[in-house]
N, C-alpha and C. Protein backbone atom coordinates (compact mmCIF):
# COMPACT_ATOMS: atom_id res chain seq x y z
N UNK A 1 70.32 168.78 101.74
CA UNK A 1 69.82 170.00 102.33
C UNK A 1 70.96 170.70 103.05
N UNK A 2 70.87 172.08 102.92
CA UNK A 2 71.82 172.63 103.74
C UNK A 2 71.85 172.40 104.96
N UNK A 3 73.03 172.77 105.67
CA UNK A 3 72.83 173.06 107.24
C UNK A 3 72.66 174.40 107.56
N UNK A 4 71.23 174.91 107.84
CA UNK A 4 70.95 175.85 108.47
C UNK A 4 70.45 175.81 109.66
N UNK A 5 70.15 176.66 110.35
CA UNK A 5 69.51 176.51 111.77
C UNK A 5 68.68 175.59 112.35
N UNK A 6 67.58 175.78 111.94
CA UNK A 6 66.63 174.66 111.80
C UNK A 6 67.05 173.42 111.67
N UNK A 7 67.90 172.86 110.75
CA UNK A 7 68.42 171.58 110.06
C UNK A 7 69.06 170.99 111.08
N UNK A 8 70.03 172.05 111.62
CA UNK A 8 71.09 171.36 113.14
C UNK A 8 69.86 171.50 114.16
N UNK A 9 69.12 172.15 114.31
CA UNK A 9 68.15 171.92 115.70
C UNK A 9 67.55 170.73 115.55
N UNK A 10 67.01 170.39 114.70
CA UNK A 10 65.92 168.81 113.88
C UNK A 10 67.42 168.05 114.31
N UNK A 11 68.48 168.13 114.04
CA UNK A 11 69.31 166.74 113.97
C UNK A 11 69.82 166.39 115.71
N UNK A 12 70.26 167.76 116.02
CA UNK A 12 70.90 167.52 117.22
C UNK A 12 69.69 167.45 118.70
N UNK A 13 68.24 167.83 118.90
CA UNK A 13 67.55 167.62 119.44
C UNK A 13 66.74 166.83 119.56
N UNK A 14 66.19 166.63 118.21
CA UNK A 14 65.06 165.55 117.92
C UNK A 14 65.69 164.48 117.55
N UNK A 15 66.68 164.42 116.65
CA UNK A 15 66.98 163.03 116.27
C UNK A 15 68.22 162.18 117.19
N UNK A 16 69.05 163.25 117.76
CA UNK A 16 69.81 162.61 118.46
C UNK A 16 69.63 162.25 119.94
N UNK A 17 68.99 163.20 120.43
CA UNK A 17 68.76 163.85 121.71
C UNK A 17 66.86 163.20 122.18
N UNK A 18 66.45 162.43 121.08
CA UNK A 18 64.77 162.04 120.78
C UNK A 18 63.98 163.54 121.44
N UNK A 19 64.49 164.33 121.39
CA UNK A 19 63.13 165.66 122.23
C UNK A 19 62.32 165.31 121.36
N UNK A 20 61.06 166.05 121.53
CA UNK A 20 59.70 166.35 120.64
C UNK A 20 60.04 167.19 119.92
N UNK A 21 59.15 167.76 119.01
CA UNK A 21 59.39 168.86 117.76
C UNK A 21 58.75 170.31 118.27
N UNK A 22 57.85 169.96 119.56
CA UNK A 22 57.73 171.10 120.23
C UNK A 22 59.28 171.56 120.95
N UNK A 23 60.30 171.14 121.41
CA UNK A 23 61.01 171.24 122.55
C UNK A 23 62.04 171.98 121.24
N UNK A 24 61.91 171.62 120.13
CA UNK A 24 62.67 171.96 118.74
C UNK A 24 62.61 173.47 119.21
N UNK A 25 60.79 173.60 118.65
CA UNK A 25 60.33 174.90 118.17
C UNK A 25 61.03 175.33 119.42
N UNK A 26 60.79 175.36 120.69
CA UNK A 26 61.03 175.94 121.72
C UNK A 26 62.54 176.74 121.98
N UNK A 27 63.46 175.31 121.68
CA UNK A 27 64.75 176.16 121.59
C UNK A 27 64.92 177.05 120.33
N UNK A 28 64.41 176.85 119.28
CA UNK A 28 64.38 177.68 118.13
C UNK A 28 64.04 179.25 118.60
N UNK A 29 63.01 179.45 119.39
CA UNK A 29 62.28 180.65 119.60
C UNK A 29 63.16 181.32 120.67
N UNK A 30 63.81 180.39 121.52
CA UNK A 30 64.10 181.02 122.49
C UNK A 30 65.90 181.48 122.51
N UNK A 31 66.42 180.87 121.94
CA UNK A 31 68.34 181.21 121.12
C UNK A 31 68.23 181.77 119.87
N UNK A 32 67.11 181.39 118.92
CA UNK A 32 67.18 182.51 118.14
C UNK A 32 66.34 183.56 117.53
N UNK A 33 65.16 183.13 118.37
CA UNK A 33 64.15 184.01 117.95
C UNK A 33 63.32 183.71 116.89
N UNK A 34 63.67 182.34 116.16
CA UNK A 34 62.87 182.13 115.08
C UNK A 34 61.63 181.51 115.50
N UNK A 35 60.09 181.55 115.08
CA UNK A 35 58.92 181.28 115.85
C UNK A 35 58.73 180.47 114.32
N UNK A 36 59.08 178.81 114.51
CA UNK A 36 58.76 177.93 113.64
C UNK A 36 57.76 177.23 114.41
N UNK A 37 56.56 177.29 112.86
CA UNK A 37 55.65 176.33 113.01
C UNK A 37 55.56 174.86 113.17
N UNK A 38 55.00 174.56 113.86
CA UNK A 38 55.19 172.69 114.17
C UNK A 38 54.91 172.03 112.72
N UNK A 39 54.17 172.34 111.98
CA UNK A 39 54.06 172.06 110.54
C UNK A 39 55.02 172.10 109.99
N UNK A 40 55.97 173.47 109.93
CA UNK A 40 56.96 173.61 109.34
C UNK A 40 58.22 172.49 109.63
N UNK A 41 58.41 172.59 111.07
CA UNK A 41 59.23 171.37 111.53
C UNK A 41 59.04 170.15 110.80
N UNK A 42 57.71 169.34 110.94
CA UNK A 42 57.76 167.77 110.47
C UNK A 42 57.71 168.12 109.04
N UNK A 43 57.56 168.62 108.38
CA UNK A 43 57.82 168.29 106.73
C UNK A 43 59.52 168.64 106.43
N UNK A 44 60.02 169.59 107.52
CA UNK A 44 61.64 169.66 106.82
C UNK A 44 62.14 168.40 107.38
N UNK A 45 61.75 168.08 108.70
CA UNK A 45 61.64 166.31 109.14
C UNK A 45 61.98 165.57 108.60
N UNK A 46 60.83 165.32 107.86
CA UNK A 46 60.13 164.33 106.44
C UNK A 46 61.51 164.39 105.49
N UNK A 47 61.71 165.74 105.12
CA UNK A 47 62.36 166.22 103.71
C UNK A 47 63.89 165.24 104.21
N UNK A 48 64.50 165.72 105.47
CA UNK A 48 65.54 165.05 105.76
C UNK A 48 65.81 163.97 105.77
N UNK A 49 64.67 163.08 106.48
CA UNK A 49 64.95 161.78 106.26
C UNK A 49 64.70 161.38 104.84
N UNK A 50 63.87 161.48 104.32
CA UNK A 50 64.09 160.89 102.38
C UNK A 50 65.12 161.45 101.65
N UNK A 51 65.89 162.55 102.55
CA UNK A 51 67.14 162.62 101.47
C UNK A 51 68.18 161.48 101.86
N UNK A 52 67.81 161.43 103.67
CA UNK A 52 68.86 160.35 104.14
C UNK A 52 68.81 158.83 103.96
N UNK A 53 67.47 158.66 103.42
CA UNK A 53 67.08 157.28 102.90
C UNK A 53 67.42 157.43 101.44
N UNK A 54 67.60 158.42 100.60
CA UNK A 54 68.05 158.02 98.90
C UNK A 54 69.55 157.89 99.10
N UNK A 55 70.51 158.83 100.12
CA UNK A 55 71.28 158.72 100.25
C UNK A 55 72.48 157.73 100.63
N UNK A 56 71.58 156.80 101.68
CA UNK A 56 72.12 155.37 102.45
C UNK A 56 71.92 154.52 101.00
């Protein structure tokens, strides 16, 4: 998956940092204005880790 916005917010907040996927959306909305759905979050989630599990 690329690195787009979203992708570095999911890696560097939630996965590194353990925030919630609300605290995601939150900085998302609030540095860039993007108003991502919490749905939207856990399936690109999802998507990341099974690329990072075919990948390992």
């Amino acid at each position: 998956m690329a690195k787009d916005l979203i992708t570095e917010a999911l890696q560097t907040i939630h996965l590194q940092h353990g925030k919630d996927l609300k605290e995601v959306g939150q900085y998302l909305n609030m540095k860039y204005r993007i108003d991502a759905e919490p749905m939207v979050l856990q399936k690109r989630l999802q998507k990341m880790l099974q690329e990072g599990k075919a990948v390992a």
